[in-house]
N, C-alpha and C. Protein backbone atom coordinates (compact mmCIF):
# COMPACT_ATOMS: atom_id res chain seq x y z
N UNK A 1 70.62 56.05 114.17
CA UNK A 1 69.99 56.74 113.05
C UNK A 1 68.48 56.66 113.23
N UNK A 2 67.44 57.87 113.01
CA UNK A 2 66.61 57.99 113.32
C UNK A 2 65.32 57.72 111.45
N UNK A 3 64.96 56.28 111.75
CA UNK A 3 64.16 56.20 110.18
C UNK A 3 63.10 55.95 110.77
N UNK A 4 62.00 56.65 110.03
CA UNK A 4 60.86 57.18 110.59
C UNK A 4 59.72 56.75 108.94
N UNK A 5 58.55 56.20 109.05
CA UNK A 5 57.65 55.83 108.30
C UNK A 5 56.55 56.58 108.87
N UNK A 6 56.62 57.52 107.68
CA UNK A 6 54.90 58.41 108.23
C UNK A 6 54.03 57.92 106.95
N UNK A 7 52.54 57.84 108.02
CA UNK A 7 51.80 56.89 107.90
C UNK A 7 50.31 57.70 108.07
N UNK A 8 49.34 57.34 106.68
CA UNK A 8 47.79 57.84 107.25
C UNK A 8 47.66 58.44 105.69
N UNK A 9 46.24 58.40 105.71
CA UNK A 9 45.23 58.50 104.35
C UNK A 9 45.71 59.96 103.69
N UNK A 10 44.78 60.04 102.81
CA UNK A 10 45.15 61.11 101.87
C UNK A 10 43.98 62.07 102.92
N UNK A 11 44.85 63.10 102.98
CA UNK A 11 44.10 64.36 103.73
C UNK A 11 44.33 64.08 105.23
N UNK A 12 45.54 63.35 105.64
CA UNK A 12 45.82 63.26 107.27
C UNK A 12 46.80 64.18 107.62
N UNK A 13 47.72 65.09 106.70
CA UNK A 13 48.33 65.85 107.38
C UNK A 13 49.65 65.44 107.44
N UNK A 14 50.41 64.58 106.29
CA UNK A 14 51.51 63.98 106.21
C UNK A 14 52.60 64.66 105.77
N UNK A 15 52.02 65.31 104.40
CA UNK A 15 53.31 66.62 103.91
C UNK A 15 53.44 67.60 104.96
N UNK A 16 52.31 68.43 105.67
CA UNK A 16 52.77 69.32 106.46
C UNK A 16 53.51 68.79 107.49
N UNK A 17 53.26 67.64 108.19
CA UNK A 17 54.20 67.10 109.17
C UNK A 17 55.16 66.52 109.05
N UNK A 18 55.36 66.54 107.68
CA UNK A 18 56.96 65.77 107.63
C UNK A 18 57.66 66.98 107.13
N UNK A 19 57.26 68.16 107.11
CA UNK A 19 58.23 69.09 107.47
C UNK A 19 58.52 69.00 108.29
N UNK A 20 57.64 69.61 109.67
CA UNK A 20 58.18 69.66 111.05
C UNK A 20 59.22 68.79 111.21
N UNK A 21 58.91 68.00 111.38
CA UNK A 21 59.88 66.59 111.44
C UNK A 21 60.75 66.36 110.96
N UNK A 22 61.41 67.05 109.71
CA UNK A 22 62.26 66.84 109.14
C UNK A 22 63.31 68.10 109.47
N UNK A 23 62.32 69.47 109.95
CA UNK A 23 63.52 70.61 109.91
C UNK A 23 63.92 70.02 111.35
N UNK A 24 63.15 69.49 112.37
CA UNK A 24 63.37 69.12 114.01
C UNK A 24 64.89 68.35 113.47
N UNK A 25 64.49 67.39 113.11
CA UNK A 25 65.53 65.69 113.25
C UNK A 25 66.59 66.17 112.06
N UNK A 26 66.66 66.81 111.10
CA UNK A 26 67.50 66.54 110.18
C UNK A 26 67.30 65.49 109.29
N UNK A 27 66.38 64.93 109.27
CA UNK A 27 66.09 63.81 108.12
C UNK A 27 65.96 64.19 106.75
N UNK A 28 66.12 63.45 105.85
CA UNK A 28 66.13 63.23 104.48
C UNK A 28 64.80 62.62 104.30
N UNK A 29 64.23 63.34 103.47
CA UNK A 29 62.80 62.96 103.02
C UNK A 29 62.84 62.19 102.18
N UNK A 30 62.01 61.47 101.93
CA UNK A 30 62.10 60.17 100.72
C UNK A 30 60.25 60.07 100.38
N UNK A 31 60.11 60.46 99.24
CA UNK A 31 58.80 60.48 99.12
C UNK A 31 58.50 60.05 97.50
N UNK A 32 57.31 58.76 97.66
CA UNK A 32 57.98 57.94 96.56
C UNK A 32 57.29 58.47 95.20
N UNK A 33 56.60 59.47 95.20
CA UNK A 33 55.68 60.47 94.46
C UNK A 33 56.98 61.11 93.85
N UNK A 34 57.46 61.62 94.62
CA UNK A 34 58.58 62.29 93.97
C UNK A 34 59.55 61.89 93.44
N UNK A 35 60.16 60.73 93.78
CA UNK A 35 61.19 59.51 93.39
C UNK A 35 60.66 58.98 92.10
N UNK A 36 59.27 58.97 91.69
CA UNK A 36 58.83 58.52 90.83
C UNK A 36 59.25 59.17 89.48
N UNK A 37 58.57 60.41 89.55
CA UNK A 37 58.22 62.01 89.32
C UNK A 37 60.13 62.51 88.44
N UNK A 38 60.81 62.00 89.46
CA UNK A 38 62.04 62.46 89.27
C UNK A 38 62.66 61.79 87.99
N UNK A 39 62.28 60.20 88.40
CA UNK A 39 63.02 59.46 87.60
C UNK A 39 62.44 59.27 86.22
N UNK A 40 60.91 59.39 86.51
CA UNK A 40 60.29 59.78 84.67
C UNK A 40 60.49 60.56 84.22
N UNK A 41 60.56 61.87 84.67
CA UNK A 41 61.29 63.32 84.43
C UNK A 41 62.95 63.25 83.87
N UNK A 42 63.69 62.61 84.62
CA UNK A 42 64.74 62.23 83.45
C UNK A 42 65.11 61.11 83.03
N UNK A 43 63.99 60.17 82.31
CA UNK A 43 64.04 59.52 81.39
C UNK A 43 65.72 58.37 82.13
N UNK A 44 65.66 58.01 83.39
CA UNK A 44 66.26 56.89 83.95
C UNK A 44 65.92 55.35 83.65
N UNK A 45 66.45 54.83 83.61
CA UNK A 45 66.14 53.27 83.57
C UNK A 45 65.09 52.63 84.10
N UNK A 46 64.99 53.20 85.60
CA UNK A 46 64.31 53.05 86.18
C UNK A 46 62.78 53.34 86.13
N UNK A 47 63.14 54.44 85.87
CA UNK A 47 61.74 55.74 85.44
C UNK A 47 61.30 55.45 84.25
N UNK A 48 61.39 54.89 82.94
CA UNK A 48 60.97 54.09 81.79
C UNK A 48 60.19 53.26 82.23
N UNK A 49 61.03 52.53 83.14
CA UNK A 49 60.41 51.19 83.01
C UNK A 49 59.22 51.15 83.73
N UNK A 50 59.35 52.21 85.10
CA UNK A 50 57.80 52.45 85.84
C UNK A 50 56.80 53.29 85.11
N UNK A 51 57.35 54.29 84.60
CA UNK A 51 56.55 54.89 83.34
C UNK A 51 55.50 53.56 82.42
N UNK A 52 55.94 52.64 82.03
CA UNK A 52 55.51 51.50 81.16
C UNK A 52 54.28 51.10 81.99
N UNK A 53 54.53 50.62 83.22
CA UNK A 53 53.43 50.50 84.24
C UNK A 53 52.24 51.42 84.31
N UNK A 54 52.92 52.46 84.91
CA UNK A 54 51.59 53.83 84.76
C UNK A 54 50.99 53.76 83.34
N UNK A 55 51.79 54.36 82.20
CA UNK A 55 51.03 54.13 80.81
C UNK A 55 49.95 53.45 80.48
N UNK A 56 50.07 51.90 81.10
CA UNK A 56 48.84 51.27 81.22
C UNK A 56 48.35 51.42 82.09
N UNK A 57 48.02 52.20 83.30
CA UNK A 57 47.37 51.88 83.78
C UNK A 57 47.79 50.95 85.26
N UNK A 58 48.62 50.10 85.29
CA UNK A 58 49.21 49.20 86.16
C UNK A 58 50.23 49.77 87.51
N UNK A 59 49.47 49.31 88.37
CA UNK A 59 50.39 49.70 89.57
C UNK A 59 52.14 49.19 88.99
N UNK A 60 52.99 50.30 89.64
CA UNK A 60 54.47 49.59 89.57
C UNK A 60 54.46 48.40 90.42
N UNK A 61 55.25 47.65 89.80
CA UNK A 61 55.80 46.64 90.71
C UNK A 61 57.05 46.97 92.04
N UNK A 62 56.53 46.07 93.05
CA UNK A 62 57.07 46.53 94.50
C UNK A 62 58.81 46.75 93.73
N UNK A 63 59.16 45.26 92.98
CA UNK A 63 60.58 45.55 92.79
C UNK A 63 61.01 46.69 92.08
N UNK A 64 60.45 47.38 91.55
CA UNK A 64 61.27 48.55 90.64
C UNK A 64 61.02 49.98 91.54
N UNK A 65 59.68 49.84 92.31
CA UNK A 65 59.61 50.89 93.46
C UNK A 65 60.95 50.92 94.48
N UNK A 66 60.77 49.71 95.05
CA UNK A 66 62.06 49.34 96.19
C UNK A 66 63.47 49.96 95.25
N UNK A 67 63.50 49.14 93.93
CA UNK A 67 65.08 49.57 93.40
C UNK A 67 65.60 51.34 93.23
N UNK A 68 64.13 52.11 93.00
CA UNK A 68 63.95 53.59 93.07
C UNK A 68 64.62 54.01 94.52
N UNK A 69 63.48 53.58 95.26
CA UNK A 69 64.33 53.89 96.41
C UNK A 69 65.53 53.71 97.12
N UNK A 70 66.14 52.34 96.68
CA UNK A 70 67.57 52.25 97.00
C UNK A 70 68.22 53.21 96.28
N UNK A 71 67.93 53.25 95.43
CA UNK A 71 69.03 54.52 94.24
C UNK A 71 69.29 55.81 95.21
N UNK A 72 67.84 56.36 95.64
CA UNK A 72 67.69 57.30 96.32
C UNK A 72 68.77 57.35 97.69
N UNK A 73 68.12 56.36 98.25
CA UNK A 73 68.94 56.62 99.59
C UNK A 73 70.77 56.42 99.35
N UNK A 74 71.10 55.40 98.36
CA UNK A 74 72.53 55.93 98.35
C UNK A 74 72.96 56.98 97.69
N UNK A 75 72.37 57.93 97.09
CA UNK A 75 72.90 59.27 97.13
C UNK A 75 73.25 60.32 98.36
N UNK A 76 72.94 59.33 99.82
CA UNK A 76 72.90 60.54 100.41
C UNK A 76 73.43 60.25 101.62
N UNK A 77 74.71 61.24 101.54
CA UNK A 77 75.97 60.87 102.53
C UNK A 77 76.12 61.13 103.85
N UNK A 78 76.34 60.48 104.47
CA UNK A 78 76.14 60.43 105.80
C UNK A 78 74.68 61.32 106.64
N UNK A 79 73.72 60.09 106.06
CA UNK A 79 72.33 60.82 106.58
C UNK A 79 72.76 60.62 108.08
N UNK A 80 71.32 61.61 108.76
CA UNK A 80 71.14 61.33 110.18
C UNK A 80 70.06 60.47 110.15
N UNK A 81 69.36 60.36 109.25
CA UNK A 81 67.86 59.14 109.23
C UNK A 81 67.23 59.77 107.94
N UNK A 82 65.80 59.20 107.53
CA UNK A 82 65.12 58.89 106.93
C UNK A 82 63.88 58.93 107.57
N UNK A 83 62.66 60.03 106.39
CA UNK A 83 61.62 60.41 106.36
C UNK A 83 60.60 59.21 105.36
N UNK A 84 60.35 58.17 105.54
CA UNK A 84 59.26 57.56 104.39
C UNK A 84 58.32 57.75 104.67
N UNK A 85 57.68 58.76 103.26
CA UNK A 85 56.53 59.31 103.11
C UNK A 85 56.07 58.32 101.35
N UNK A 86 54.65 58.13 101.77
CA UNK A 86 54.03 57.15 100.84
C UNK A 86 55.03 55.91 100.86
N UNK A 87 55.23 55.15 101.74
CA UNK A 87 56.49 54.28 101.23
C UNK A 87 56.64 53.16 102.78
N UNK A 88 56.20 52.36 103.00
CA UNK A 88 55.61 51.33 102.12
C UNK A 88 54.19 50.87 102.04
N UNK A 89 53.53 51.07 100.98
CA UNK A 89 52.27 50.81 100.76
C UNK A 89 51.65 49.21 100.76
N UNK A 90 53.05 48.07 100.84
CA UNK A 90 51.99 47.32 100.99
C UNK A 90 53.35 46.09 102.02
N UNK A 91 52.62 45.45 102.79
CA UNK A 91 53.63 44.61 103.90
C UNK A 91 54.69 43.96 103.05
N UNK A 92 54.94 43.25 101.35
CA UNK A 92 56.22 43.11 101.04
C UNK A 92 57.31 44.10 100.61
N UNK A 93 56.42 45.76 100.47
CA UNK A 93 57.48 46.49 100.64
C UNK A 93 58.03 46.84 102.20
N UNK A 94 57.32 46.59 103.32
CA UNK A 94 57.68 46.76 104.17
C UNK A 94 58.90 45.93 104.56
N UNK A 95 58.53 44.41 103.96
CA UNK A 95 59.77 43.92 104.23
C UNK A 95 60.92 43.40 103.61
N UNK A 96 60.70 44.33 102.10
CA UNK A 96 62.08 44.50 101.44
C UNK A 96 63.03 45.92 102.02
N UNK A 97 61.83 46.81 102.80
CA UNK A 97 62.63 47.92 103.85
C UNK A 97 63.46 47.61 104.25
N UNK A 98 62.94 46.60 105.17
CA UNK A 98 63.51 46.26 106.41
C UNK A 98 64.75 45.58 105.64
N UNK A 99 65.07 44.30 105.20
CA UNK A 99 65.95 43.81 104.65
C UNK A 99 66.96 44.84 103.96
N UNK A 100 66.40 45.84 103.15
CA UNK A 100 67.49 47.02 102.92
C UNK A 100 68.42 47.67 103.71
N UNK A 101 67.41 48.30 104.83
CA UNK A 101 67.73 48.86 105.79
C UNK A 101 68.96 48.21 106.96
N UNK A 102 68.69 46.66 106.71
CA UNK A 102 69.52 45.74 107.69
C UNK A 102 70.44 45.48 107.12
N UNK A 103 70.61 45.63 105.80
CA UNK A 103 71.57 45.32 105.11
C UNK A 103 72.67 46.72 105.37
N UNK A 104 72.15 47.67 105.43
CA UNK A 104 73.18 49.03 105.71
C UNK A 104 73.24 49.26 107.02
N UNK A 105 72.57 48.42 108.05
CA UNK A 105 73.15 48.29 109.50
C UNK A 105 72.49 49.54 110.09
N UNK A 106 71.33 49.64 109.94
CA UNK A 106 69.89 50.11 110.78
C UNK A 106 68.69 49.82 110.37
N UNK A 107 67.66 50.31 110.91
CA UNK A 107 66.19 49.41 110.50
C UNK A 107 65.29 50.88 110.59
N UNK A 108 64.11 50.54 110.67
CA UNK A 108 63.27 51.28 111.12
C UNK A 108 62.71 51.66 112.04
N UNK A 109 63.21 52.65 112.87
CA UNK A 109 62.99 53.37 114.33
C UNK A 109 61.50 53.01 114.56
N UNK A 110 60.59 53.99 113.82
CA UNK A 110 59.24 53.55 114.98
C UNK A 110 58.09 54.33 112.75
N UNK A 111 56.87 53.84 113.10
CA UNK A 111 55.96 54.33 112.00
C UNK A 111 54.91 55.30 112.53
N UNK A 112 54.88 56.52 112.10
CA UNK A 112 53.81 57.36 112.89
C UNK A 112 53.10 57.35 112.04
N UNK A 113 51.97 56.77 112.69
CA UNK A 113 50.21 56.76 111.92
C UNK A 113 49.58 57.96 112.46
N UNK A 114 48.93 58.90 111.29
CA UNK A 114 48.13 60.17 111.22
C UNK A 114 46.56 59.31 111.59
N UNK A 115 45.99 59.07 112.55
CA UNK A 115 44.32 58.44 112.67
C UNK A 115 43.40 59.62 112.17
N UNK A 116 42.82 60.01 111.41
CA UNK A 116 41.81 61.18 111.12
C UNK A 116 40.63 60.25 110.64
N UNK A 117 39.44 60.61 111.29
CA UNK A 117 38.32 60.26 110.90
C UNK A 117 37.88 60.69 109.50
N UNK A 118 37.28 59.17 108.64
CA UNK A 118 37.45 59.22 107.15
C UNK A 118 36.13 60.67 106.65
N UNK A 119 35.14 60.76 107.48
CA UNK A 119 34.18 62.35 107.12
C UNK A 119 35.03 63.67 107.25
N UNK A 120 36.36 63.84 108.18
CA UNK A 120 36.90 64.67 108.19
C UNK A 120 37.75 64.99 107.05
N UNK A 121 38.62 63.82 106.81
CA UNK A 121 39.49 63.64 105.53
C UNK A 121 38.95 63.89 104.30
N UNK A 122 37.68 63.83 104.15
CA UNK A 122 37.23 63.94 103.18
C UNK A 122 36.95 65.79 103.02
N UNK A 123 36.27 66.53 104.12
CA UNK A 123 36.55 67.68 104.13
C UNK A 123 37.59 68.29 104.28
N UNK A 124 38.56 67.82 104.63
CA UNK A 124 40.10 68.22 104.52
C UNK A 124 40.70 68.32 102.90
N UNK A 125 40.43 67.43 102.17
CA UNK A 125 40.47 67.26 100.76
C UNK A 125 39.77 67.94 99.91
N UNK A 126 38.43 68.30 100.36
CA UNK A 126 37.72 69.01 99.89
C UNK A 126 38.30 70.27 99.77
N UNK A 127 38.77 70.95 100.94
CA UNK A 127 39.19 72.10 101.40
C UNK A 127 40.53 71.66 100.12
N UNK A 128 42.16 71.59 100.86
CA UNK A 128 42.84 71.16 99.69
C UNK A 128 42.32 71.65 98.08
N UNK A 129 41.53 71.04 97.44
CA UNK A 129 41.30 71.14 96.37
C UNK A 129 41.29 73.13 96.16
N UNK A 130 40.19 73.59 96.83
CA UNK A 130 39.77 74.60 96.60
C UNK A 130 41.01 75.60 96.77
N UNK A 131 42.09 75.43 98.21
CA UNK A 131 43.17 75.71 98.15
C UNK A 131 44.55 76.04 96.97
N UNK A 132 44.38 74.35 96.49
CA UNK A 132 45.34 74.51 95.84
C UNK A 132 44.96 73.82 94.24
N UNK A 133 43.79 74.06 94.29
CA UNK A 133 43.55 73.54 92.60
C UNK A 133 43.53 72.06 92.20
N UNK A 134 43.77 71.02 93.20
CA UNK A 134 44.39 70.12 92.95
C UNK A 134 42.94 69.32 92.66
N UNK A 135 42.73 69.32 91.46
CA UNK A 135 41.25 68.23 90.53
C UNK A 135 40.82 67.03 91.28
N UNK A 136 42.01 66.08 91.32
CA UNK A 136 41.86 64.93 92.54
C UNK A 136 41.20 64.54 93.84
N UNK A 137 41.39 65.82 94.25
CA UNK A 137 40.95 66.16 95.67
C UNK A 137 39.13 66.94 95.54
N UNK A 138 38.86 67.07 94.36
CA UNK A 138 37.71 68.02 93.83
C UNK A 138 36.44 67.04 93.63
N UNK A 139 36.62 65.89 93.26
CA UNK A 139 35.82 65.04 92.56
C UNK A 139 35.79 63.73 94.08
N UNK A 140 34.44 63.33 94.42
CA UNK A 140 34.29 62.89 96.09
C UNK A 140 34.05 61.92 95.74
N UNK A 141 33.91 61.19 94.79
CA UNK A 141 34.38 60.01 94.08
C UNK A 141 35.86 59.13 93.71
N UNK A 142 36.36 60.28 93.61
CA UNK A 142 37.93 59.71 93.54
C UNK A 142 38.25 59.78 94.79
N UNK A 143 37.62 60.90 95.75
CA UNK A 143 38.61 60.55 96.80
C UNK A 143 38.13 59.57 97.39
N UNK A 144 36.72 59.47 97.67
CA UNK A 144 36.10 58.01 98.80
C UNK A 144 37.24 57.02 97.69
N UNK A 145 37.24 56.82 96.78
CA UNK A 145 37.97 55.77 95.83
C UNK A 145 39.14 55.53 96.40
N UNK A 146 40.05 56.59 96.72
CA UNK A 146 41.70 56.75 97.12
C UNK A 146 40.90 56.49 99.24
N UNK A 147 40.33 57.02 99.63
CA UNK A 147 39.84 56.45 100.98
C UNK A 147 40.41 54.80 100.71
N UNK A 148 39.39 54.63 100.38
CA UNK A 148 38.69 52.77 100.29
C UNK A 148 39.93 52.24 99.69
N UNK A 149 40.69 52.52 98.91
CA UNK A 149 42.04 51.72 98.30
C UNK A 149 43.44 51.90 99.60
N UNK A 150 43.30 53.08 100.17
CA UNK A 150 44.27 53.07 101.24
C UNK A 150 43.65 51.99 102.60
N UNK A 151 42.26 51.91 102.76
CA UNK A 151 41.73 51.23 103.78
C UNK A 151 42.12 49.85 103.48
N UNK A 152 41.94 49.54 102.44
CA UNK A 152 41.76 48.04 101.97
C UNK A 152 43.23 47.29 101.67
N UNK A 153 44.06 48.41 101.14
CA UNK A 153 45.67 48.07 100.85
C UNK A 153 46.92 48.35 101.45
N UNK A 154 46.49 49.96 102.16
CA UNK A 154 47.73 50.14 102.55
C UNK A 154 47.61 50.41 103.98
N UNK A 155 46.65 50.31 104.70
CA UNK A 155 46.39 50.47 106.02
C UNK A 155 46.87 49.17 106.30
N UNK A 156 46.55 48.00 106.10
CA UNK A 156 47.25 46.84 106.61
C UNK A 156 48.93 46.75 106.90
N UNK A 157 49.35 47.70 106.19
CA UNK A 157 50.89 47.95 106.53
C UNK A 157 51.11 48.16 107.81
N UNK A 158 50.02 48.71 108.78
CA UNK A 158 50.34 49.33 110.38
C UNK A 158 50.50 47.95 111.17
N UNK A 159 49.74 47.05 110.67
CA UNK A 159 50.16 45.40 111.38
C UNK A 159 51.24 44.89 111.21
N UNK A 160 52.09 45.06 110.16
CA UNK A 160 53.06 44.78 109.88
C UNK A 160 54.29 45.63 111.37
N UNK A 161 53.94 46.62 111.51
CA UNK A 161 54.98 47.49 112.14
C UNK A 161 54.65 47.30 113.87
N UNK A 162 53.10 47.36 114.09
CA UNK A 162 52.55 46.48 115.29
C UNK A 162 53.54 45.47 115.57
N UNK A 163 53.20 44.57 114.87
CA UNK A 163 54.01 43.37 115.64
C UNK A 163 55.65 43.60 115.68
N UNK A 164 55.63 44.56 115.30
CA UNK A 164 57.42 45.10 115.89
C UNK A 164 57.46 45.94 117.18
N UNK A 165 56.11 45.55 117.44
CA UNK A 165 56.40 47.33 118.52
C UNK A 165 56.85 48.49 118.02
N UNK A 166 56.70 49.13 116.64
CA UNK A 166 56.83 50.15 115.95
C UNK A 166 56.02 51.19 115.51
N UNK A 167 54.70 50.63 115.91
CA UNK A 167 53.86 51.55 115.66
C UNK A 167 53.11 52.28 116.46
N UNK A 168 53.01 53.99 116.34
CA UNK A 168 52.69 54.79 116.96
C UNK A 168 51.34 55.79 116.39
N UNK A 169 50.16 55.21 116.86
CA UNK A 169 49.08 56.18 115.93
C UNK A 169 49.21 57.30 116.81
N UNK A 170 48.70 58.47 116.38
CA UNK A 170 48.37 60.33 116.18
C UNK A 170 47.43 60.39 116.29
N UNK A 171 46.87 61.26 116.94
CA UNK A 171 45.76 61.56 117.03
C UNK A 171 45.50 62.95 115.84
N UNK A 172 45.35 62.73 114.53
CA UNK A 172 45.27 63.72 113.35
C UNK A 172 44.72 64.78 113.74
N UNK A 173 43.62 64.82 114.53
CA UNK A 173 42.67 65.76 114.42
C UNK A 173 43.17 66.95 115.79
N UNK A 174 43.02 68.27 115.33
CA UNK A 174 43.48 69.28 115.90
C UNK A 174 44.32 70.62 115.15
N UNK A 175 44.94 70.88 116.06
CA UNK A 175 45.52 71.84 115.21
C UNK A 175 46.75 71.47 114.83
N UNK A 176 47.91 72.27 114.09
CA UNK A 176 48.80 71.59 113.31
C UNK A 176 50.27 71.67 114.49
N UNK A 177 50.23 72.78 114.95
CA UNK A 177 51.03 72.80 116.69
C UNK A 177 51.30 71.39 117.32
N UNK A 178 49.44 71.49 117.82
CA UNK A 178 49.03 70.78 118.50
C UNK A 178 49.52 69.51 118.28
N UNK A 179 49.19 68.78 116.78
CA UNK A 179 49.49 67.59 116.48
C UNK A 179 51.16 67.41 116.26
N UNK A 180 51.97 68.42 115.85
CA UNK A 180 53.12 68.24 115.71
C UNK A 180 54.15 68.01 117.22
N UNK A 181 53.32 68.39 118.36
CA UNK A 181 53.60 68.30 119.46
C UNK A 181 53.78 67.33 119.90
N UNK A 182 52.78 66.15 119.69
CA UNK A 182 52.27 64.64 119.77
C UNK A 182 52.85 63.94 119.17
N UNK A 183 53.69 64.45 117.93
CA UNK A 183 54.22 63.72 117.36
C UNK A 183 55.79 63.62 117.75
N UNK A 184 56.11 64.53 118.34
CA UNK A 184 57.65 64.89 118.51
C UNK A 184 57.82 64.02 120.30
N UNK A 185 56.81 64.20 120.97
CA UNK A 185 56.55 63.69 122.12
C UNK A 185 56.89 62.19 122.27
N UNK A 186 56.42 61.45 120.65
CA UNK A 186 56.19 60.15 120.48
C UNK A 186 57.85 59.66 120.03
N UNK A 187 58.15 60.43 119.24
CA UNK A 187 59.68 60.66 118.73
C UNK A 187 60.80 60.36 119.73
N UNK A 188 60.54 61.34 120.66
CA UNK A 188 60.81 61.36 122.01
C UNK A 188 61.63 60.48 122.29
N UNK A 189 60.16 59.33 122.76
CA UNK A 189 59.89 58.36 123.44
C UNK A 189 60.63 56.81 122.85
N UNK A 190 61.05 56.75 121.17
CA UNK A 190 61.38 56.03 120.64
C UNK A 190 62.91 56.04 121.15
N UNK A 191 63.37 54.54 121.11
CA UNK A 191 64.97 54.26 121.08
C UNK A 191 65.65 54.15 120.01
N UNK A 192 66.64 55.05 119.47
CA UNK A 192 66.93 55.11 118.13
C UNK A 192 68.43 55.39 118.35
């Protein structure tokens, strides 16, 4: 089974490439924006209780994220693998993954890191915004903010997957071909 952790800042090129990747491989996307999204949207157990978190203000806790995502993945019958997008943001979700994952008798194939230089990302976002309206991406304050919080919190996750021999950085920058090429190349190359 092919489980795949895509990896890299806001404005690296992650949603468009986890298409590719997903119509290529057949994977099931798991994206915890949306898992979130879903479960506050219908008022789940789950989704209350992370709702309570956001309301104030407060990051969810890893355990009710992780329990989201288990929900998720056993809905879905006889996958060929797994797409984690935003997911895991910090090394003890990485290794309540892993423990999940080992527990259903596979792990995590390999993590593809998007590398884009942080002046580019930022015009990438820029762009984005104007694209698609999205306010977040508009204001260069929030994003250096969302920069500097992925640098400081969730980039340390790639050490975690390093010392597995799992991790595979991208070279982000190029065209979207181009990079999806590099990435499938790397795919490739993994034993899964």
């Amino acid at each position: 089974m092919l489980n795949l952790v895509l990896f890299g800042p806001p404005g690296a090129g992650k949603g468009t490439q986890s298409e590719n990747i997903i119509s290529k491989y057949g994977l099931t996307h798991l994206s915890t924006g949306d898992i979130f999204r879903s479960n506050i949207g219908n008022s789940t157990e789950l989704g209350e209780l992370a709702k309570s978190y956001i309301d104030k203000g407060q990051l969810v806790p890893d355990e009710v994220t992780i329990n989201m995502l288990k929900s998720e993945v056993s809905k879905i019958e006889d996958p060929k693998g797994f797409i984690f997008d935003g997911f895991p943001r910090t090394s003890p979700q990485a290794e309540a993954l892993d423990l999940f994952l080992a527990e259903n008798g596979t792990e995590i194939s390999g993590m593809i890191a998007l590398e884009v230089p942080e002046d580019e990302l930022k015009e990438r976002l820029r762009k984005r915004a104007i694209d698609s309206g999205r306010a977040d991406d508009a204001n260069p304050e929030i994003i250096a903010n969302r920069i500097t919080v992925y640098n400081n919190e969730t980039a340390p996750v790639k050490n975690f997957y390093k010392k597995q021999n799992k991790l595979h950085k991208i070279n982000g920058l190029g065209g979207i071909e181009e990079i999806s090429n590099e990435i499938i190349k790397t795919i490739e190359s993994i034993n899964y």
